[in-house]
Each structure stands twice: as structure tokens, then as C-alpha cells.
Protein backbone atom coordinates (compact mmCIF):
# COMPACT_ATOMS: atom_id res chain seq x y z
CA UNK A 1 -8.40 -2.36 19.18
CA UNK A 2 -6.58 0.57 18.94
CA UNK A 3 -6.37 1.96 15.29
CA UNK A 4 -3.20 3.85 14.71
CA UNK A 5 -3.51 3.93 10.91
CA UNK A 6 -6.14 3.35 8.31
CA UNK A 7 -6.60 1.91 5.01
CA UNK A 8 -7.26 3.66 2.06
CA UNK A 9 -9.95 2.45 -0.21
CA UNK A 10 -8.14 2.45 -4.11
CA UNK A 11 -9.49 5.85 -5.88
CA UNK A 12 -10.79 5.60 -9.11
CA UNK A 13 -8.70 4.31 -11.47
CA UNK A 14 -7.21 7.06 -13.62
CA UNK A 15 -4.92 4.84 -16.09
CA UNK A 16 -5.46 1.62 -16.80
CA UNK A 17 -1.77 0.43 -16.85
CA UNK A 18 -1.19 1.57 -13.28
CA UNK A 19 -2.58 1.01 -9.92
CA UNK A 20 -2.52 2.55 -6.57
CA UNK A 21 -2.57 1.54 -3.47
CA UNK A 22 -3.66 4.35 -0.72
CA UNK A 23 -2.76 3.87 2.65
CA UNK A 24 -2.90 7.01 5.75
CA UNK A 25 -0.81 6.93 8.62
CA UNK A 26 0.05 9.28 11.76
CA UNK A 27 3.19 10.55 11.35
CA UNK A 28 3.32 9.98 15.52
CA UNK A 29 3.72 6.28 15.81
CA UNK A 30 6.55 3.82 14.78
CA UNK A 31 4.80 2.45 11.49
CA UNK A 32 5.69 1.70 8.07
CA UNK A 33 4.28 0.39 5.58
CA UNK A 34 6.55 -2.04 3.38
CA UNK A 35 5.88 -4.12 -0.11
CA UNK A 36 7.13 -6.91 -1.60
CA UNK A 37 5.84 -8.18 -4.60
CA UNK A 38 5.69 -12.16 -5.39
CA UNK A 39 6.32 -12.49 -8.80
CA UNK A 40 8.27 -9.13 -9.81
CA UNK A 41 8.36 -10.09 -13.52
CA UNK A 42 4.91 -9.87 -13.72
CA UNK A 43 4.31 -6.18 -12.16
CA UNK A 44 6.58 -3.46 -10.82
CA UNK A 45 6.93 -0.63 -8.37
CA UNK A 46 6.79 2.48 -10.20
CA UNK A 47 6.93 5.34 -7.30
CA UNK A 48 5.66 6.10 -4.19
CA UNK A 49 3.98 9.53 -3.12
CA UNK A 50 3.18 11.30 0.36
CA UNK A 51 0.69 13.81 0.98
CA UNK A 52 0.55 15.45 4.32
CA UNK A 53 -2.77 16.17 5.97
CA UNK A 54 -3.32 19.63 4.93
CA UNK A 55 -4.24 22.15 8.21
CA UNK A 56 -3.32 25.99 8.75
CA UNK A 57 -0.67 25.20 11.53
CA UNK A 58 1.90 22.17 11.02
CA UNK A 59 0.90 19.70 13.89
CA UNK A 60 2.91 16.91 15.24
CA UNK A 61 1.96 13.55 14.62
CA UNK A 62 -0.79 14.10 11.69
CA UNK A 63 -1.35 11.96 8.49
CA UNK A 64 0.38 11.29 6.02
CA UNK A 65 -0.89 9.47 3.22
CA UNK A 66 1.35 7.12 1.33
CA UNK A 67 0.38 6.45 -2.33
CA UNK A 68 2.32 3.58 -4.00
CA UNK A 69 1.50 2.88 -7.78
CA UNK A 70 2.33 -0.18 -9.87
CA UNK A 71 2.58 -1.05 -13.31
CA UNK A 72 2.33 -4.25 -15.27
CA UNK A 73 5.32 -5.88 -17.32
CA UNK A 74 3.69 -8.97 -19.09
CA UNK A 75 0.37 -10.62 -18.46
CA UNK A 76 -0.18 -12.92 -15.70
CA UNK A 77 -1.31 -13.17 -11.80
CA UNK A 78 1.05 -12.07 -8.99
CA UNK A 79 0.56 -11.10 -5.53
CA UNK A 80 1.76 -7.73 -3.73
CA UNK A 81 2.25 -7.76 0.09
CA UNK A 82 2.08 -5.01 2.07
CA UNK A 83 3.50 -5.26 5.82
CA UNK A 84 2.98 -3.22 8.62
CA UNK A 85 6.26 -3.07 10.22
CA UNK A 86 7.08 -1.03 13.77
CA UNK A 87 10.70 0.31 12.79
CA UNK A 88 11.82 0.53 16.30
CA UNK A 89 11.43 -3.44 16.56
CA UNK A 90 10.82 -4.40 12.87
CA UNK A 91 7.85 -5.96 14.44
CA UNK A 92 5.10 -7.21 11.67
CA UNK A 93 1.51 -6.81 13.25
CA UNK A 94 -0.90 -6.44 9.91
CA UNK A 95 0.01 -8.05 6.14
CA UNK A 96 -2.31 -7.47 2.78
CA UNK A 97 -2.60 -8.94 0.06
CA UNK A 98 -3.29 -7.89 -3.44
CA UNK A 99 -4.08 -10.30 -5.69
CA UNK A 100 -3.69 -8.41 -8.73
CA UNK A 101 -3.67 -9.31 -12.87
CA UNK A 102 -2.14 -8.26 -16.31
CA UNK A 103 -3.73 -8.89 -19.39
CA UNK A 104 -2.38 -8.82 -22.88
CA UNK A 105 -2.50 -5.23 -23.30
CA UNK A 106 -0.55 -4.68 -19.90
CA UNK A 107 -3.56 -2.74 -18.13
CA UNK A 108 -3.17 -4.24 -14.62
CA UNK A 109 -6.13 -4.71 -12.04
CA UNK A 110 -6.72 -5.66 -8.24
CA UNK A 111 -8.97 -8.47 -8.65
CA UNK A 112 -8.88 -9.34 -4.48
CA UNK A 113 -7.30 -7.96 -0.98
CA UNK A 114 -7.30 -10.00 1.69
CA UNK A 115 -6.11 -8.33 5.47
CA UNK A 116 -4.79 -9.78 8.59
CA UNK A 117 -4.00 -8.37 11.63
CA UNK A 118 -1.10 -10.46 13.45
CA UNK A 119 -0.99 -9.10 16.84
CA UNK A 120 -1.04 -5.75 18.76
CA UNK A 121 1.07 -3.97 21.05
């Protein structure tokens, strides 16, 4: 299987009322990564960040890491999807899911992923 992109494993968690999920892609291939969140009263997209793979000379095609973060609105379970879409085609080959929870206090967790890889090229 050819891996075009990887999976970030969540950092540490540096605030308790967001979390981040981490994901590294070439800049080279027709990717995306897209979210949709089940139950959007429950948790929200806050912002999403891009870091470039850091080398002396600019090369074509090198990672990029996408950093989304999410907050919690009121306490309950939701899900948040993330699909890997080809843009060219809007082809979906790989969905995850975050199970993830807000208590009382609104400090949200991911309490389970779950990955599937649909098909490849």
C-alpha cells in the first residue's frame, strides 16, 4: 500500500477545553483532509493551522502538517469525521472517527479513533 500521507498521533494535551487533531500530508498529491462533526451542538471547530516541513531550500511536494483544534459547547458524546478526499475527483478513500466527550466543566477528550481505509488508487 502506498502511503501518501500519515497520521499524526494527538500531542500532549496543552488545554483541557481544546483538542487537536494532527494530521501530515505531501503537499504533491491531490489530498485533503475534510471534517464534519455529528452532533455540532455538542463540540465545535475552532481553527485550523499548517506548518510546513521546515528544510534550508523550499522543495516541491513536502509536508505539510494540518493541525485542527476543537472545543466543547455543552457536555455530551459526539463524533468527528475526518475524510480523505482526492480534490481532483472528490474521491473518499480513508474516514476516522473520533469519538470524543464533554463533561460538565466543558474540558473535551478523545475517548476512541477508529480508521478505515476505503479503497486505493
Amino acid at each position: 500500500m502506498l502511503n501518501i500521507f500519515k497520521k499524526k498521533e494527538q500531542n500532549k494535551k496543552t488545554n483541557s477545553k481544546l483538542i487537536e487533531i494532527k494530521y501530515e500530508i505531501s503537499s504533491g498529491i491531490p489530498f485533503k483532509w475534510e471534517y464534519e462533526i455529528e452532533n455540532n451542538k455538542i463540540c465545535e471547530f475552532v481553527k485550523k493551522e499548517s506548518k510546513a516541513e521546515k528544510t534550508k531550500v523550499p522543495i516541491c511536494g513536502g509536508n505539510v502538517e494540518k493541525i485542527y483544534y476543537f472545543k466543547g459547547l455543552k457536555k455530551g458524546n459526539t463524533t468527528i469525521f475526518f475524510k480523505c478526499i482526492n480534490f481532483a475527483d472528490n474521491y473518499q478513500s480513508a474516514i476516522d472517527e473520533y469519538k470524543v466527550n464533554v463533561d460538565d466543566n466543558l474540558n473535551i477528550n478523545i475517548i476512541s479513533k477508529k480508521s478505515k481505509v476505503l479503497r486505493w488508487y
